[in-house]
Protein backbone atom coordinates (compact mmCIF):
# COMPACT_ATOMS: atom_id res chain seq x y z
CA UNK A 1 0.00 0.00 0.00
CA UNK A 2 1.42 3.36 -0.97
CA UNK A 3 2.08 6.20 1.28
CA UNK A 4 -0.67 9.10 0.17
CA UNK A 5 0.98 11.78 1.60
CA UNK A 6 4.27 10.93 0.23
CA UNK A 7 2.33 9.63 -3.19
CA UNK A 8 1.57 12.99 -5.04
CA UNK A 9 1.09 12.65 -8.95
CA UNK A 10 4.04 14.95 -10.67
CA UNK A 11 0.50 17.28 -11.35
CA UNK A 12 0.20 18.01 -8.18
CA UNK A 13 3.72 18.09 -7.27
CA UNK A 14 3.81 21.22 -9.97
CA UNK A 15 1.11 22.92 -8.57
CA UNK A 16 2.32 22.88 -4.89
CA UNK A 17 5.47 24.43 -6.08
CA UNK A 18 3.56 27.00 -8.22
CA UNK A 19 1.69 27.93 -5.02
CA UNK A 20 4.72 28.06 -3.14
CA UNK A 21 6.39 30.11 -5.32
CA UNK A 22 3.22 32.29 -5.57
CA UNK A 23 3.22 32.45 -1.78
CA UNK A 24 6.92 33.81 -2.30
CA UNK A 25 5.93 36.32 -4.46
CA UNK A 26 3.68 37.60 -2.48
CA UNK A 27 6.28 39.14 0.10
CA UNK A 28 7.65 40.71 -2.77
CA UNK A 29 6.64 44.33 -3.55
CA UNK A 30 5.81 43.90 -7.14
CA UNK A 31 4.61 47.00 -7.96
CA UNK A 32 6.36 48.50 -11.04
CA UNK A 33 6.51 51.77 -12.24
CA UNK A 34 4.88 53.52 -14.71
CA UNK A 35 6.03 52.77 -18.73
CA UNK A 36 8.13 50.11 -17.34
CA UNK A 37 5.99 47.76 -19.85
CA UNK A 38 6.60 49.81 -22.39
CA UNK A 39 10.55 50.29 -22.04
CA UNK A 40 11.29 46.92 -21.01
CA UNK A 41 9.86 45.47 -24.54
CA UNK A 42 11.34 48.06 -26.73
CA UNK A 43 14.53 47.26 -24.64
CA UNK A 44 14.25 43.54 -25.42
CA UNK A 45 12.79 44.07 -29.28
CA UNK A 46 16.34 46.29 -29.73
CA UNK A 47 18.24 42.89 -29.24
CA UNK A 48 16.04 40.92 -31.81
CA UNK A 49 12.11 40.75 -33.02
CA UNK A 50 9.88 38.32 -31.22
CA UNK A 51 6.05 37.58 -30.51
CA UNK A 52 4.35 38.29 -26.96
CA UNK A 53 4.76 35.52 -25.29
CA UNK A 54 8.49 35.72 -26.16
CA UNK A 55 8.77 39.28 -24.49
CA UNK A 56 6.81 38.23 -21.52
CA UNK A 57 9.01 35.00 -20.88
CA UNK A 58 12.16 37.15 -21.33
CA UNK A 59 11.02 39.91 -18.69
CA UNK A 60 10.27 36.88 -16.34
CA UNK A 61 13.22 34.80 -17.33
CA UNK A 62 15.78 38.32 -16.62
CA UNK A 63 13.86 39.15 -13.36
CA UNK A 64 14.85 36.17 -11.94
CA UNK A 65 10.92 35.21 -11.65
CA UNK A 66 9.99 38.45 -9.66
CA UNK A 67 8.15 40.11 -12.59
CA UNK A 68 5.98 38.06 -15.38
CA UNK A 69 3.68 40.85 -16.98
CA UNK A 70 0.24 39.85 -17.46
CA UNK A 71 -0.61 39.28 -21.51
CA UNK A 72 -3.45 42.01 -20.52
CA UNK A 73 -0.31 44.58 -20.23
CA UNK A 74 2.01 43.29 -23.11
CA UNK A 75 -0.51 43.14 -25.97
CA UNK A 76 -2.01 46.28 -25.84
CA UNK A 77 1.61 48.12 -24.83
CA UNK A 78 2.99 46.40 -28.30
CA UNK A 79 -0.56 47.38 -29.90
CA UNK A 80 -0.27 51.40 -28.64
CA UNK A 81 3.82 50.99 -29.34
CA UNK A 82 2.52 49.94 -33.42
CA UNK A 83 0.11 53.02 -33.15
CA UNK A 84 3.18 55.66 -32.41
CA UNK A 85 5.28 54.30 -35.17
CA UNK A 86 8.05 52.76 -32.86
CA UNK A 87 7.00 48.97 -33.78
CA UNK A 88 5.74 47.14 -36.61
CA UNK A 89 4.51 43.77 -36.91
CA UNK A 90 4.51 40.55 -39.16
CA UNK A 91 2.36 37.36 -39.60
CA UNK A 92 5.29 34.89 -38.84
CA UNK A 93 4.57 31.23 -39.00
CA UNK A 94 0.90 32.01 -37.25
CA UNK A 95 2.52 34.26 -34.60
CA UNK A 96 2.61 37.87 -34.75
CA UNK A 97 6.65 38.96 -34.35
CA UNK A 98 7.21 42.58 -33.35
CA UNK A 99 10.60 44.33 -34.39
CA UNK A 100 11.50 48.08 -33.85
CA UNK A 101 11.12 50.71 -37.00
CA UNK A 102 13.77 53.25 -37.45
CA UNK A 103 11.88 55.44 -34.99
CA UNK A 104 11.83 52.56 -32.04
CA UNK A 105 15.33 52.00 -32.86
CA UNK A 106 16.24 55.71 -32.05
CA UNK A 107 14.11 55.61 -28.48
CA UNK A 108 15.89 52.10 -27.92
CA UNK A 109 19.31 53.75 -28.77
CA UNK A 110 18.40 56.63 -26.16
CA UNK A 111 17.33 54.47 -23.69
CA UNK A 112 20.39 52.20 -24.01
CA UNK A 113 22.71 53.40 -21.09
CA UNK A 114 19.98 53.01 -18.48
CA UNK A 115 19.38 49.84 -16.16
CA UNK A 116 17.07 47.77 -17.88
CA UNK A 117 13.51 47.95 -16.13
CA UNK A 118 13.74 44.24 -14.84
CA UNK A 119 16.49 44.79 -13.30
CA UNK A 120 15.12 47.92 -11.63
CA UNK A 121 11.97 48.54 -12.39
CA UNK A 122 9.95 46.79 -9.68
CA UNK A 123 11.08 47.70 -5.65
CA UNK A 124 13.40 45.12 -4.63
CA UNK A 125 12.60 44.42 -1.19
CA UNK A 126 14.89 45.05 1.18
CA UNK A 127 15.59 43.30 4.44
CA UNK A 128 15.76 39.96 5.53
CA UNK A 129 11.94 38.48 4.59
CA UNK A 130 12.47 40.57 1.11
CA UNK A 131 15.82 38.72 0.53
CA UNK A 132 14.42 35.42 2.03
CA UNK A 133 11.04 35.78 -0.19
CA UNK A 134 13.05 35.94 -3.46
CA UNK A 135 15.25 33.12 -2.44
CA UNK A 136 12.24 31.12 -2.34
CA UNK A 137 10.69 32.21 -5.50
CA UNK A 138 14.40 30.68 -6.86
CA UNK A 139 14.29 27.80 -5.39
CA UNK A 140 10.39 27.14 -6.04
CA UNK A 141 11.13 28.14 -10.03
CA UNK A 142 13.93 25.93 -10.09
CA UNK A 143 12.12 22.78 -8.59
CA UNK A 144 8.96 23.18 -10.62
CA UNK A 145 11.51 23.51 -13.75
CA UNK A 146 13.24 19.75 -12.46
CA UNK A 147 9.97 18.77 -12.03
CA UNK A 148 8.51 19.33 -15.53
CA UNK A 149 11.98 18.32 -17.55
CA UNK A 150 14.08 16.23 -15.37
CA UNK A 151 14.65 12.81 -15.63
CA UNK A 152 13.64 10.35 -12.60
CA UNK A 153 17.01 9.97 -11.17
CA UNK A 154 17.24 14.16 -11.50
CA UNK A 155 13.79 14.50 -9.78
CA UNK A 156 15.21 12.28 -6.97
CA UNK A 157 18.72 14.13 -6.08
CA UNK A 158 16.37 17.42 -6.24
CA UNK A 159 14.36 16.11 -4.02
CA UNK A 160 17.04 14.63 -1.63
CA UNK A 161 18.42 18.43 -1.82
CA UNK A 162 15.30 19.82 -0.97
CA UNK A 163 14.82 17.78 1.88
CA UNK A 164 18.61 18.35 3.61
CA UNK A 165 17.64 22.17 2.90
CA UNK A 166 14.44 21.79 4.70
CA UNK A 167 15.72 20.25 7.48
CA UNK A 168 18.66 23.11 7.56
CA UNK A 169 15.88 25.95 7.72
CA UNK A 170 13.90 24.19 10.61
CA UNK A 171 17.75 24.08 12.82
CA UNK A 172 18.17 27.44 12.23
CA UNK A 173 15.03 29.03 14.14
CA UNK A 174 14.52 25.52 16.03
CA UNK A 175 17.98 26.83 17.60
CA UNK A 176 18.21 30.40 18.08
């Protein structure tokens, strides 16, 4: 007879670690500033021309996690971006790819000496539960990531590591 609480289905496994993750975020002030939509994907369209869901993985993939822009903000910032003349797009195997005209190029090339928005654009938190909060986003991203494309024998030392971290985090305020 199997263990149940031990016995979760690699489904659920995934969606514990998305909640975790999410529970992470959470502690995380994510609140970003004004046009930093806009900048951040004429900053990435500057480096080469790619669809929405593209620009919203990069943003996520360069924050480390701690910013994945809703497709609700993207779409319509690449829509109003077309509408000034700073972006145009093209039917591209089914997917619509953005790239930069000469204009978008110019407010790219102006922008270029500033930090890119992800990597200042939201408040980092400061502090211990801040830093703690986006240590656990990392280590929740990086799980669910073993969890969806590892093989069984990588699943297994992730999950051994997991465990000896666990038990790490429970000494430290289990002996203050």
């Amino acid at each position: 007879m199997k263990n149940s609480s031990t016995d979760w289905s690699l489904g659920s496994a995934l969606n514990t670690l998305e909640e975790l993750g999410g529970q992470f975020k959470r502690n995380v002030d994510m609140r970003m500033r004004k046009g930093d939509v806009r900048m951040a994907v004429i900053r990435l369209l500057s480096e080469s021309p790619m669809h929405g869901y593209q620009i919203i993985h990069e943003i996520e993939s360069r924050s480390g996690g701690a910013w994945k822009p809703s497709p609700g903000s993207v779409y319509p910032t690449l829509q109003m971006l077309v509408d000034e003349g700073l972006l145009e797009s093209k039917e591209n195997k089914g997917r619509r790819t953005y790239s930069l005209t000469s204009g978008g190029v110019e407010v790219a090339a102006a922008e270029a000496e500033k930090p890119a928005p992800w990597e200042t654009g939201f408040d980092r938190p400061t502090g211990p539960r801040g830093t703690l909060a986006i240590s656990g986003m990392k280590i929740a991203k990086a799980a669910a990531e073993v969890a969806r494309t590892g093989s069984p024998e990588q699943m297994e030392k992730a999950a051994q590591l997991l465990d000896e971290a666990a038990k790490k985090l429970s000494a430290i305020v289990s002996h203050n």
